[in-house]
N, C-alpha and C. Protein backbone atom coordinates (compact mmCIF):
# COMPACT_ATOMS: atom_id res chain seq x y z
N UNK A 1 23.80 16.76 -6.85
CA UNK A 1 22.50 16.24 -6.53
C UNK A 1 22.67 14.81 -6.02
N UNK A 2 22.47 14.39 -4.94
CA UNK A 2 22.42 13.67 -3.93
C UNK A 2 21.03 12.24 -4.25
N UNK A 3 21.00 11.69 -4.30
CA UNK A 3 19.85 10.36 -4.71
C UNK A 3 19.66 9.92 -3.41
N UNK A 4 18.29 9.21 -3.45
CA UNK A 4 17.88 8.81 -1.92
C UNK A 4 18.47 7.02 -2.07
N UNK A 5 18.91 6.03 -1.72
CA UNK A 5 19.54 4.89 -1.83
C UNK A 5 18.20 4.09 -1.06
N UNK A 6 17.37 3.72 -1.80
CA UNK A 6 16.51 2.95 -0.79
C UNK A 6 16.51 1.35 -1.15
N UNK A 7 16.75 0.60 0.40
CA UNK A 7 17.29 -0.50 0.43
C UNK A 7 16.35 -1.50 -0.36
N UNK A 8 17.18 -2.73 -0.58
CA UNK A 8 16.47 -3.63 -1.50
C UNK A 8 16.26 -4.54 -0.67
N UNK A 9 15.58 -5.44 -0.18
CA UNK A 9 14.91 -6.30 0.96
C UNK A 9 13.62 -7.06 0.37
N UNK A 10 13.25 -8.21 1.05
CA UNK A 10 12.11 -9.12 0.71
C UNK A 10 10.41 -8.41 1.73
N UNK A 11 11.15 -7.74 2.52
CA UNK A 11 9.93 -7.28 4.01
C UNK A 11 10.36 -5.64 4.05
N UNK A 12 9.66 -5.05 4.86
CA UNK A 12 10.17 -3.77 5.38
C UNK A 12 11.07 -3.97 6.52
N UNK A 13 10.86 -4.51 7.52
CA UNK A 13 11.38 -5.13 8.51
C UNK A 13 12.54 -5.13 8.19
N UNK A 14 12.62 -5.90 6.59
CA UNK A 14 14.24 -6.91 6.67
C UNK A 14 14.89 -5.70 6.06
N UNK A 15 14.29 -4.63 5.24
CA UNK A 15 14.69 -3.32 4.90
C UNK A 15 15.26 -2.41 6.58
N UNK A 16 14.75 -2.46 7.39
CA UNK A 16 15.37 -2.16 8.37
C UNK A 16 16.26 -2.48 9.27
N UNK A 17 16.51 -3.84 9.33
CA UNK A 17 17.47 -4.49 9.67
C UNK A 17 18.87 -5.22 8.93
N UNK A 18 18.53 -5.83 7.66
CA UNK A 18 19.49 -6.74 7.08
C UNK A 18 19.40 -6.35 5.37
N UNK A 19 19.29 -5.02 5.05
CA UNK A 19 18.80 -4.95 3.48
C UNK A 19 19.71 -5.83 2.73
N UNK A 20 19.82 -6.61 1.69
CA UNK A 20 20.41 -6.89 0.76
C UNK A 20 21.65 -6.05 0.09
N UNK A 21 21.38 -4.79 0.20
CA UNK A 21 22.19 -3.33 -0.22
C UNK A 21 21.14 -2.34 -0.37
N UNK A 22 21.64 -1.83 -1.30
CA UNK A 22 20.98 0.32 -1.54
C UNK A 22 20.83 0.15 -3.19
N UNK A 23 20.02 0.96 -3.59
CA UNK A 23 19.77 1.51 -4.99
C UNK A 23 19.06 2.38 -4.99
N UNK A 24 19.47 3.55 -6.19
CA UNK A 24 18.73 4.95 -6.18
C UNK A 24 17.58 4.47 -7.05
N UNK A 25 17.88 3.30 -8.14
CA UNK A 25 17.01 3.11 -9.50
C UNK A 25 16.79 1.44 -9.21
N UNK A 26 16.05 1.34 -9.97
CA UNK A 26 15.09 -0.17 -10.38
C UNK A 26 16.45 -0.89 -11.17
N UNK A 27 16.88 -0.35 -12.31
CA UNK A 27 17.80 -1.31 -12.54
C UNK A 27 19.02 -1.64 -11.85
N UNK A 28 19.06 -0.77 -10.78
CA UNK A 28 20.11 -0.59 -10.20
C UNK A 28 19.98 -1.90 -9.06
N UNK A 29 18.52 -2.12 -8.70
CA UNK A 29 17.97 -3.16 -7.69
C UNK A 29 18.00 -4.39 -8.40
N UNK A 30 17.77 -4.25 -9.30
CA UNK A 30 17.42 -5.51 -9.74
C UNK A 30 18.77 -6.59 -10.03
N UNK A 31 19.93 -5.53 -10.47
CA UNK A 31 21.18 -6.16 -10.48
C UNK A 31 21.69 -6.76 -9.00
N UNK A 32 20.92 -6.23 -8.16
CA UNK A 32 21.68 -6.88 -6.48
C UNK A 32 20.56 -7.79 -6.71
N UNK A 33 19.42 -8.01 -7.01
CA UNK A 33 18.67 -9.21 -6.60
C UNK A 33 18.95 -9.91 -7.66
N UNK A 34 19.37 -9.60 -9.03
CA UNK A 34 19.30 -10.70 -10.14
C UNK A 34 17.97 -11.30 -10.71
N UNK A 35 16.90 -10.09 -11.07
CA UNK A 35 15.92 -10.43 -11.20
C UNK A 35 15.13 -8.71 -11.01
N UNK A 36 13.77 -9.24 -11.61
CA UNK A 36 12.55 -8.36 -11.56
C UNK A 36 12.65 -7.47 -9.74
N UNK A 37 11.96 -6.38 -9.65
CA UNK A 37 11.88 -5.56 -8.53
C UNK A 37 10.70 -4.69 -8.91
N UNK A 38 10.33 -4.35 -7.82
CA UNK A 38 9.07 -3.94 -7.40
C UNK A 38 9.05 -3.07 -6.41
N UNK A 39 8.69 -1.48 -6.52
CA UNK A 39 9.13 -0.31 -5.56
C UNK A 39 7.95 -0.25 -4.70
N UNK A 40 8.19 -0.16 -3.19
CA UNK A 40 7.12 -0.60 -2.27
C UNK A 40 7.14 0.62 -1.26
N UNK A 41 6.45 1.01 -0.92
CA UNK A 41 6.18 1.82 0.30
C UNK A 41 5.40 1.29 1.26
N UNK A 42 5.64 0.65 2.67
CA UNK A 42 4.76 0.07 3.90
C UNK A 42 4.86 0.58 5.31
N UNK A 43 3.98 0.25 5.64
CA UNK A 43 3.86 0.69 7.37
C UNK A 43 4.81 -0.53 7.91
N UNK A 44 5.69 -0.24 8.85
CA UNK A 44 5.93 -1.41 10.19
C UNK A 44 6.31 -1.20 11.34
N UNK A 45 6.25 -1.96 12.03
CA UNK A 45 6.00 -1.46 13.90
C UNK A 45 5.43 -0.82 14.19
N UNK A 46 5.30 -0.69 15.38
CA UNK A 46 4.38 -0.44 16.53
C UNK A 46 3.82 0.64 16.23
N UNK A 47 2.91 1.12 16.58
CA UNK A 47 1.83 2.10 16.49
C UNK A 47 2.17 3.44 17.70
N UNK A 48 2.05 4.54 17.86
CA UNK A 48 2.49 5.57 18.62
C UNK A 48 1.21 6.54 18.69
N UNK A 49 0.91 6.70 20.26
CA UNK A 49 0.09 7.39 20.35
C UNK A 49 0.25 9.09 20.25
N UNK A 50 1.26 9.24 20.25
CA UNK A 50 1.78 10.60 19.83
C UNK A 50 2.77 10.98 18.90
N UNK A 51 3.35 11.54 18.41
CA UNK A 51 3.99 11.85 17.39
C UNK A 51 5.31 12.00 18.05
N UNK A 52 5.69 12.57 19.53
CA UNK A 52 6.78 12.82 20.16
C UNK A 52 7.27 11.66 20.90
N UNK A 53 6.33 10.64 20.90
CA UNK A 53 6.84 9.12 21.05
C UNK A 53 7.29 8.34 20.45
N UNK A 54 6.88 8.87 19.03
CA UNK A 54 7.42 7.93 17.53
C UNK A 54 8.88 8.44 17.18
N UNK A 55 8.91 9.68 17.67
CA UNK A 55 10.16 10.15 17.49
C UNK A 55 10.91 10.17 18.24
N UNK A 56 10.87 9.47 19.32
CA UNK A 56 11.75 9.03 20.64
C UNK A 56 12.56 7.70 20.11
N UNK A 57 11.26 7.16 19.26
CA UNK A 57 11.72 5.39 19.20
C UNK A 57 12.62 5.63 18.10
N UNK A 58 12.15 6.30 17.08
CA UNK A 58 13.03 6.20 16.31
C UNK A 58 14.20 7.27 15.70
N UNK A 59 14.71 7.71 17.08
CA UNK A 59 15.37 9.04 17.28
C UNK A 59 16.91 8.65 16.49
N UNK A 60 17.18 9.43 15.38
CA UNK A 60 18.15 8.68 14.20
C UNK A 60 18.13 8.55 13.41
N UNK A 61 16.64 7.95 13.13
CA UNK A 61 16.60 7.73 11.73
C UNK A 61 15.58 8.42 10.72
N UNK A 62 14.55 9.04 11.60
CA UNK A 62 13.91 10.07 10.82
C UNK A 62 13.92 11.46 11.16
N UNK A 63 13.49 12.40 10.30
CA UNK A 63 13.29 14.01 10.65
C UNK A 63 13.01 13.97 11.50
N UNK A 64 13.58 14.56 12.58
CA UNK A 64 13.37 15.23 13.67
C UNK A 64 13.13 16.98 13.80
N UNK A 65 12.33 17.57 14.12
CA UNK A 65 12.13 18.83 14.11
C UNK A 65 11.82 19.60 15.44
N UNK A 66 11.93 18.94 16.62
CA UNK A 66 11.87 19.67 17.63
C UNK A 66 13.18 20.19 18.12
N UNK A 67 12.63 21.55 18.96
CA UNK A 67 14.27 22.22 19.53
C UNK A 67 14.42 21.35 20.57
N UNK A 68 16.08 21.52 20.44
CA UNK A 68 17.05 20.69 21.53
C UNK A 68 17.10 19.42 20.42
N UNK A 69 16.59 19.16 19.66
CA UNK A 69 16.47 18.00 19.17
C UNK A 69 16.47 17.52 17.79
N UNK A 70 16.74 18.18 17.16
CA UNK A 70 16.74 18.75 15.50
C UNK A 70 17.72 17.53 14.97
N UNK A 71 17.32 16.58 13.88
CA UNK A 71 17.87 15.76 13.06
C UNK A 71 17.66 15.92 12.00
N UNK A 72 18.85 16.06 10.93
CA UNK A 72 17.96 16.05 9.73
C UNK A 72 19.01 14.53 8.98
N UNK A 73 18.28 13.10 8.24
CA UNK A 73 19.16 12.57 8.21
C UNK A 73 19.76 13.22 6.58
N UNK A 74 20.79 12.31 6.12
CA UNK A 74 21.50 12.26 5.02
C UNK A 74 20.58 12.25 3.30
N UNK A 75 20.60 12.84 2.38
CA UNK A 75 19.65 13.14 1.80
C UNK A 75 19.63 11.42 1.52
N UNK A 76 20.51 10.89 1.23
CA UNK A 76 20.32 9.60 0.70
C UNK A 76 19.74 8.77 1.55
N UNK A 77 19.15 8.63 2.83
CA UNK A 77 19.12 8.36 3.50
C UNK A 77 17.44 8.53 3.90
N UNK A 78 16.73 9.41 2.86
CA UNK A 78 15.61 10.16 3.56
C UNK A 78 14.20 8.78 2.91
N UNK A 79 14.61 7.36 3.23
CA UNK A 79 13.69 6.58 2.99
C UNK A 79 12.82 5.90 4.04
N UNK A 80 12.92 6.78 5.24
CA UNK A 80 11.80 6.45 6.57
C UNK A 80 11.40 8.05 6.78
N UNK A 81 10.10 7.81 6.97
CA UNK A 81 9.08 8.80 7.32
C UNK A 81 7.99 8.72 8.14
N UNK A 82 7.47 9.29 9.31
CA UNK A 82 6.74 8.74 10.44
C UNK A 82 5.39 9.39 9.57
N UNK A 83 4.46 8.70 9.91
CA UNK A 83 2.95 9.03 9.50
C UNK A 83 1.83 9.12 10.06
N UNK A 84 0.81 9.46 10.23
CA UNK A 84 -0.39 9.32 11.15
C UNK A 84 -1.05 8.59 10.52
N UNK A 85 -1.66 7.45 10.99
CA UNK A 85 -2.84 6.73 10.04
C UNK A 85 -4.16 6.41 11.61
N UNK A 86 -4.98 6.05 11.04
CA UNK A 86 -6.29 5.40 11.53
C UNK A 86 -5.91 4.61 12.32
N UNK A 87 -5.95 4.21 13.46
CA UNK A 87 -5.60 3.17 14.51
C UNK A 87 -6.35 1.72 13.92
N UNK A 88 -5.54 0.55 13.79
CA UNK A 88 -6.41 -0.18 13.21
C UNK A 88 -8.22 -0.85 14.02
N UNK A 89 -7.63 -0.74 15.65
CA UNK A 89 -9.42 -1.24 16.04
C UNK A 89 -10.37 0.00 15.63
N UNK A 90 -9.95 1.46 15.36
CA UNK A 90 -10.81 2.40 15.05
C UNK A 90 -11.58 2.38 13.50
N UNK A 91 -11.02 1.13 12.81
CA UNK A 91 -11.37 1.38 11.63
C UNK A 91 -12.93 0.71 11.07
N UNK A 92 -13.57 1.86 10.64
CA UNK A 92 -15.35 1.28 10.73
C UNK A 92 -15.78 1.64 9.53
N UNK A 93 -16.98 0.98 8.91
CA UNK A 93 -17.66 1.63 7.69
C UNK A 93 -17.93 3.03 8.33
N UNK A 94 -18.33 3.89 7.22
CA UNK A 94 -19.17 4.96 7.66
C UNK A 94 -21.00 4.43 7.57
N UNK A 95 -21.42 4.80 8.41
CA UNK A 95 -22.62 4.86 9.00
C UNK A 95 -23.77 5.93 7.93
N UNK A 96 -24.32 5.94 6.99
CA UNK A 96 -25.40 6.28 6.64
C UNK A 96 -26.38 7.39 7.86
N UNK A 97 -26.46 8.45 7.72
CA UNK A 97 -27.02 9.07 8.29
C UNK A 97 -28.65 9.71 7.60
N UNK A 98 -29.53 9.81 8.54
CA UNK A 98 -30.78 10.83 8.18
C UNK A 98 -30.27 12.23 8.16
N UNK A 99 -31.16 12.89 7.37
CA UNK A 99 -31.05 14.60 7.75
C UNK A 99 -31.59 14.63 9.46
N UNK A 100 -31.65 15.60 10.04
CA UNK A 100 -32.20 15.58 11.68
C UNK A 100 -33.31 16.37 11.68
N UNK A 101 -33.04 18.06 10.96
CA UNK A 101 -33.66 19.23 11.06
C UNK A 101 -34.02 19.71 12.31
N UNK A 102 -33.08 19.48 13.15
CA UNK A 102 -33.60 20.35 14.59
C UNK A 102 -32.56 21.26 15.03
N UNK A 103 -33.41 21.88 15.96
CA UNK A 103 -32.42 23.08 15.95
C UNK A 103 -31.86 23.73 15.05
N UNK A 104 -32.49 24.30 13.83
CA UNK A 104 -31.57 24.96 12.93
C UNK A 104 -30.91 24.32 12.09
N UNK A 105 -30.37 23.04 12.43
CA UNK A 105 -29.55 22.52 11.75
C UNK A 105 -30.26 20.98 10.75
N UNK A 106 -29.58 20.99 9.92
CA UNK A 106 -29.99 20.01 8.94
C UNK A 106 -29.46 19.06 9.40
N UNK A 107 -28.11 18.63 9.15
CA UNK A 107 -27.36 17.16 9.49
C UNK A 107 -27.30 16.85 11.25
N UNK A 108 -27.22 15.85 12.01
CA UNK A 108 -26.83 15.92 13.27
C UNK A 108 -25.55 16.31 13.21
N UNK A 109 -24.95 16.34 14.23
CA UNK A 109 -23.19 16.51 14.44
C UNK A 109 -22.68 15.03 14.25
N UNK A 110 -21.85 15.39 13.75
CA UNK A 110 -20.83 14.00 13.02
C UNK A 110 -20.08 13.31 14.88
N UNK A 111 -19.79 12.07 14.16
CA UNK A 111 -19.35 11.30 15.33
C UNK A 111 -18.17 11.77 15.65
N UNK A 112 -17.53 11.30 16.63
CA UNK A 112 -16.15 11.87 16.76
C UNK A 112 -14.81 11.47 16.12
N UNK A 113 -14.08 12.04 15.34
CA UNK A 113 -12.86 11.46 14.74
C UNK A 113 -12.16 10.52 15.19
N UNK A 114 -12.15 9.00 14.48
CA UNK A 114 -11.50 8.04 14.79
C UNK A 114 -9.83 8.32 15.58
N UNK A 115 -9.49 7.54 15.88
CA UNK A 115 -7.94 7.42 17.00
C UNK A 115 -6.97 7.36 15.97
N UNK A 116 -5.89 7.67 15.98
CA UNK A 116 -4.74 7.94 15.14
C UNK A 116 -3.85 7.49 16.17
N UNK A 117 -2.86 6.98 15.28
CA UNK A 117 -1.83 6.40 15.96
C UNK A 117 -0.04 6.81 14.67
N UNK A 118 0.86 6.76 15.38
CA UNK A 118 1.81 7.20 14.57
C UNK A 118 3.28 5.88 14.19
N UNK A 119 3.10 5.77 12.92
CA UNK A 119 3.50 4.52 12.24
C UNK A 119 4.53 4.55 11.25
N UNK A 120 6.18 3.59 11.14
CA UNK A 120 6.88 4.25 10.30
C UNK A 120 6.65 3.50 9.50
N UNK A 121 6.75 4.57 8.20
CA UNK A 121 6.63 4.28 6.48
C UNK A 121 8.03 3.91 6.31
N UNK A 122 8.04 2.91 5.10
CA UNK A 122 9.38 2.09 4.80
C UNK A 122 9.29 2.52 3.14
N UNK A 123 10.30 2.42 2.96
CA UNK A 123 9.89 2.78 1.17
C UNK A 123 11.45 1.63 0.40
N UNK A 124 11.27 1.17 0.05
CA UNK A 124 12.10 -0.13 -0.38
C UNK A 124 11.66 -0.84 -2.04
N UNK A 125 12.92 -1.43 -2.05
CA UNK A 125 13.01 -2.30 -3.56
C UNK A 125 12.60 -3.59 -2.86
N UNK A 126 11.63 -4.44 -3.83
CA UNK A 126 11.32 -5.90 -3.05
C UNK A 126 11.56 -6.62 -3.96
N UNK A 127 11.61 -7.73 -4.07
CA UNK A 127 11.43 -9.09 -5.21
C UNK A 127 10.39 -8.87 -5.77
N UNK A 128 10.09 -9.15 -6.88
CA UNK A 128 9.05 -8.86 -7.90
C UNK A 128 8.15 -10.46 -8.17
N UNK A 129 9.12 -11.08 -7.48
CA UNK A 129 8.54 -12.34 -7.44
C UNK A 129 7.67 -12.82 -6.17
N UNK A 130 7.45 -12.15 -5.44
CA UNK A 130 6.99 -11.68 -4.08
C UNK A 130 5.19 -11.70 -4.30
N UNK A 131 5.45 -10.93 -5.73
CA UNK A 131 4.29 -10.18 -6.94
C UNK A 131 3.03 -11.91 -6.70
N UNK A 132 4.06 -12.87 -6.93
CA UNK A 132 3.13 -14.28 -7.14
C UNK A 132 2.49 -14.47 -6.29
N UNK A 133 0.94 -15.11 -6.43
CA UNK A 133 0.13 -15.44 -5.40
C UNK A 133 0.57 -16.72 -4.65
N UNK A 134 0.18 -17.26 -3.62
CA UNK A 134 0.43 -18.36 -2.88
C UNK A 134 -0.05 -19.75 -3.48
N UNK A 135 0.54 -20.41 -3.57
CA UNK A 135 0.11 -21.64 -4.22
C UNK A 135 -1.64 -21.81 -3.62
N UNK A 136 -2.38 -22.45 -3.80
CA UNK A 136 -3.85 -22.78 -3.81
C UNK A 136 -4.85 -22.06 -4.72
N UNK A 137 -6.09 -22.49 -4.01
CA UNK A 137 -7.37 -22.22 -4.93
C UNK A 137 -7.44 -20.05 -5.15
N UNK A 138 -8.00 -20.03 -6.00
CA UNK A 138 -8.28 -18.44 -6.03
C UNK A 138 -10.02 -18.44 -5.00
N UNK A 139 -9.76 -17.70 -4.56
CA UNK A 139 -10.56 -17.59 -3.65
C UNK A 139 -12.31 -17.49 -3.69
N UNK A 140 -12.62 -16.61 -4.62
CA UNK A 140 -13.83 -16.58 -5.30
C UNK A 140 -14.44 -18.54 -5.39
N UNK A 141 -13.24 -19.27 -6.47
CA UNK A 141 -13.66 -20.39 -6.88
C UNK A 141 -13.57 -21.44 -5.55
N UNK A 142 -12.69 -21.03 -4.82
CA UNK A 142 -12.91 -21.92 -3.92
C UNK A 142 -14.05 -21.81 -2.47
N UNK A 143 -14.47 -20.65 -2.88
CA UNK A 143 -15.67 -20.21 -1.53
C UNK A 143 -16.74 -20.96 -2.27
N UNK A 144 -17.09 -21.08 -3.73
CA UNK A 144 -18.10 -21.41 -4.19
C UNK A 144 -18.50 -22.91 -4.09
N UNK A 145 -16.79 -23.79 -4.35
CA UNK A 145 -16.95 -24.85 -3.88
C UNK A 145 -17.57 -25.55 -2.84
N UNK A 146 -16.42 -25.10 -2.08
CA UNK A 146 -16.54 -26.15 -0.82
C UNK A 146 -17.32 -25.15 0.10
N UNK A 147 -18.23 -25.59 0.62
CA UNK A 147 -19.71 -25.17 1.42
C UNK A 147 -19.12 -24.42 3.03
N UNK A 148 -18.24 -26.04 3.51
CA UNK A 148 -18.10 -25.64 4.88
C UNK A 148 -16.87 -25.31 4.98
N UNK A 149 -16.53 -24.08 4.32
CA UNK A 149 -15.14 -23.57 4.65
C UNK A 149 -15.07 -23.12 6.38
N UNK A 150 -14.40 -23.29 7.33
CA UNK A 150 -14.81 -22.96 8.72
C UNK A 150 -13.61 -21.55 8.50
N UNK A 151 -14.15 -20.62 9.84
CA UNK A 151 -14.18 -19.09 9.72
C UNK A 151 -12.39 -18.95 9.32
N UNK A 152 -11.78 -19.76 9.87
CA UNK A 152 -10.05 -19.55 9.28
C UNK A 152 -9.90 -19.22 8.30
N UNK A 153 -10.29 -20.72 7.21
CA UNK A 153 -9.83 -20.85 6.53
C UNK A 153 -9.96 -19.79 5.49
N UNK A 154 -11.69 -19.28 5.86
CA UNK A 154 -11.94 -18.30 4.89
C UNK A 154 -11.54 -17.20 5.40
N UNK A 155 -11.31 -16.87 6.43
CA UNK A 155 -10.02 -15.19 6.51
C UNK A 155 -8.46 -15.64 5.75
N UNK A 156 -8.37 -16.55 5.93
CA UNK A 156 -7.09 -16.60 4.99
C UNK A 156 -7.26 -16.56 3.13
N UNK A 157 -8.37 -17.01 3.15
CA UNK A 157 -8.55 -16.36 1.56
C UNK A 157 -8.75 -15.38 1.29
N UNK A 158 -9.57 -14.59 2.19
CA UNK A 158 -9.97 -13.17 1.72
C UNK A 158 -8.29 -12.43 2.23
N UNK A 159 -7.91 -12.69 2.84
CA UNK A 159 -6.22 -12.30 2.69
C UNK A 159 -5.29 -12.18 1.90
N UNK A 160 -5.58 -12.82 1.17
CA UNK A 160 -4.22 -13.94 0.03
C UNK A 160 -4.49 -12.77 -1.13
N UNK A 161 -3.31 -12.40 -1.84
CA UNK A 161 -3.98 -11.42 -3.17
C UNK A 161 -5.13 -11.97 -4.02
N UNK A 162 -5.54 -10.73 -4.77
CA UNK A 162 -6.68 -11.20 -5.77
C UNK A 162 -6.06 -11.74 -7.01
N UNK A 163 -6.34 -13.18 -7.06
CA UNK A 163 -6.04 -13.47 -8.58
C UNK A 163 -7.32 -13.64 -9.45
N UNK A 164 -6.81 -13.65 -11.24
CA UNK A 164 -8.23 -13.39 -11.85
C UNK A 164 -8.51 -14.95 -12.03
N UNK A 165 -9.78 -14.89 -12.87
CA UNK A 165 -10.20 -16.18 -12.47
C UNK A 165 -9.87 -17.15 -13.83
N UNK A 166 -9.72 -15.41 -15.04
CA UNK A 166 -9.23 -16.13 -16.59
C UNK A 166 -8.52 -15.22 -16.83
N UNK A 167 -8.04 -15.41 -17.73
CA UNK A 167 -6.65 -13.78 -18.48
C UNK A 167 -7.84 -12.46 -18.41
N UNK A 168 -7.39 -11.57 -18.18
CA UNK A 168 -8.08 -10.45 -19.28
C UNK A 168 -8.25 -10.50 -20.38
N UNK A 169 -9.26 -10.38 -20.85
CA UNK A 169 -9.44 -9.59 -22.50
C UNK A 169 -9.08 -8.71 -23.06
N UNK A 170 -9.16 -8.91 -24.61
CA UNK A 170 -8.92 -7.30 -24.55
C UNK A 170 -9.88 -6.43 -24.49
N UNK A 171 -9.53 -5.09 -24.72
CA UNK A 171 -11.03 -4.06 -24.60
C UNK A 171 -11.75 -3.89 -25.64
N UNK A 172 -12.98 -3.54 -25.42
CA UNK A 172 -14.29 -3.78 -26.33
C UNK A 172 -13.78 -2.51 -27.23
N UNK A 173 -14.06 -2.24 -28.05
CA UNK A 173 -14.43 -1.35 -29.07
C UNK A 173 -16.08 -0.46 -28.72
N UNK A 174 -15.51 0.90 -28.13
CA UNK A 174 -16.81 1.73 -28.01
C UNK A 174 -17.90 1.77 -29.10
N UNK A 175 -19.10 2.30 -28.69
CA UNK A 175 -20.45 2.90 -29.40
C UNK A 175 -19.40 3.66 -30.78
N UNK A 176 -19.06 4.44 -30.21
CA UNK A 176 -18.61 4.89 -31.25
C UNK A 176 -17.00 5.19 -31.66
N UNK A 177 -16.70 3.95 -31.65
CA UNK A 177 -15.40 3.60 -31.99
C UNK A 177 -15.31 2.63 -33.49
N UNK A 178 -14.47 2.74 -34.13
CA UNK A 178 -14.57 2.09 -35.06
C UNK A 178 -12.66 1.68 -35.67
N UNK A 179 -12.94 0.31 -36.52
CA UNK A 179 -11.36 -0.11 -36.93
C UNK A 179 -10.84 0.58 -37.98
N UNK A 180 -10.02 0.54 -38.16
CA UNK A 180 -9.49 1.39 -39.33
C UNK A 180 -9.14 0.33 -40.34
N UNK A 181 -9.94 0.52 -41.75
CA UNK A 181 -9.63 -0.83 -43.06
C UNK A 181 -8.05 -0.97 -43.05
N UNK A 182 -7.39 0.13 -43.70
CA UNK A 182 -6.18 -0.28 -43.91
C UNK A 182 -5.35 -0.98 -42.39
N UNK A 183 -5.59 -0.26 -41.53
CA UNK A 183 -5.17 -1.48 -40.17
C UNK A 183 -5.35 -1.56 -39.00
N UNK A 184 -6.34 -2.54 -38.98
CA UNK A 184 -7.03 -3.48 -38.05
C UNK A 184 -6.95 -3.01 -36.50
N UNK A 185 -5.59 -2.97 -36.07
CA UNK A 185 -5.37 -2.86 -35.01
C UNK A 185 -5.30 -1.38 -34.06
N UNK A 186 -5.76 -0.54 -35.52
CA UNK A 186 -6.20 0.75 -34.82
C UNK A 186 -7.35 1.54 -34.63
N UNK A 187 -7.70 2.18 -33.25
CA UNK A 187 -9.13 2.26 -33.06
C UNK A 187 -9.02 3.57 -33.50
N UNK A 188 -10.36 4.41 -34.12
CA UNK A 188 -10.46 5.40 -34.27
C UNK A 188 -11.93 6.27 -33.40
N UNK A 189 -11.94 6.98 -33.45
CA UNK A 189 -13.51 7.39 -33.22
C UNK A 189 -14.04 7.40 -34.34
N UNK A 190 -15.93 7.49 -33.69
CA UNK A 190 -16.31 7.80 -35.49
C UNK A 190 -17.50 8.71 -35.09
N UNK A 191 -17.77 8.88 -36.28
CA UNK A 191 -19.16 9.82 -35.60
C UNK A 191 -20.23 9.69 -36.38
């Protein structure tokens, strides 16, 4: 039985070009980075309007399944996978619709299915320290502040991960939950 070796890297990118090394396991990553790791799966590069274009570009390194043309890579090896996703300018709320009732029919006809584009998935070990938010304000507290944030600055906050604003708590004790005398720290139901 054969393990898939998926590279340890700071980016996907750098997973495709310059990994650090290979590991089948987390502890196995963490000994090449010397530190915490964090198992990531991401999109990168270019977008493909067909599926037989994505597999042109990246003819080598993923399943290939057409005749004349059949690749299959190395099992260890099987940590790129081409995908279809949502083209990103196609991406919209959904729209709230009325019933119509004409013609027979209740709903109108739905809009037409957004654009798809074909995108390779990276699946990689990252720094776990990566995990940390960017030095500055948490975003919530700092929109509340300062009034005239101009349109940048505030796309770069709503960017930045979510940090909380205090620790978590712990969890409440349900309606009908109750402690246990002899010890404290265990919840029971009750009825």
């Amino acid at each position: 039985m054969s393990l898939i070796l998926y590279p340890v890297a700071d980016n996907p990118d750098a997973a495709l070009t310059a990994p650090r090394g290979r590991a089948a396991r987390e502890r196995e990553a963490a000994k090449i980075l010397k530190g915490e790791v964090v198992f990531e799966t991401q999109l990168t590069g270019p977008g493909f309007a067909t599926r037989e274009a994505a597999l042109d570009a990246y003819a080598g390194k993923v399943e290939d399944d057409r005749p004349g043309r059949v690749f299959n890579p190395a099992p260890e090896d099987r940590w790129l996978r081409l995908v279809e996703v949502v083209a990103p300018d196609e991406r919209r709320a959904p729209v709230p619709v009325r019933p119509a009732y004409k013609d027979g029919k209740r709903w109108p006809e739905p809009p037409p299915a957004p654009r798809t584009v074909w995108r390779l998935s990276v699946s990689y070990w990252r720094p776990a320290a990566a995990d940390q938010p960017a030095d500055g304000p948490q975003a919530r507290l700092a929109r509340r502040k300062a009034q005239d944030l101009d349109r940048d600055a505030l796309r770069a906050l709503t960017r930045q991960p979510l940090r909380p604003v205090k620790p978590q708590q712990g969890l409440d004790i349900g309606l009908f939950e109750a402690r246990l005398p002899e010890n404290p720290d265990i919840i029971v139901p009750d009825e």
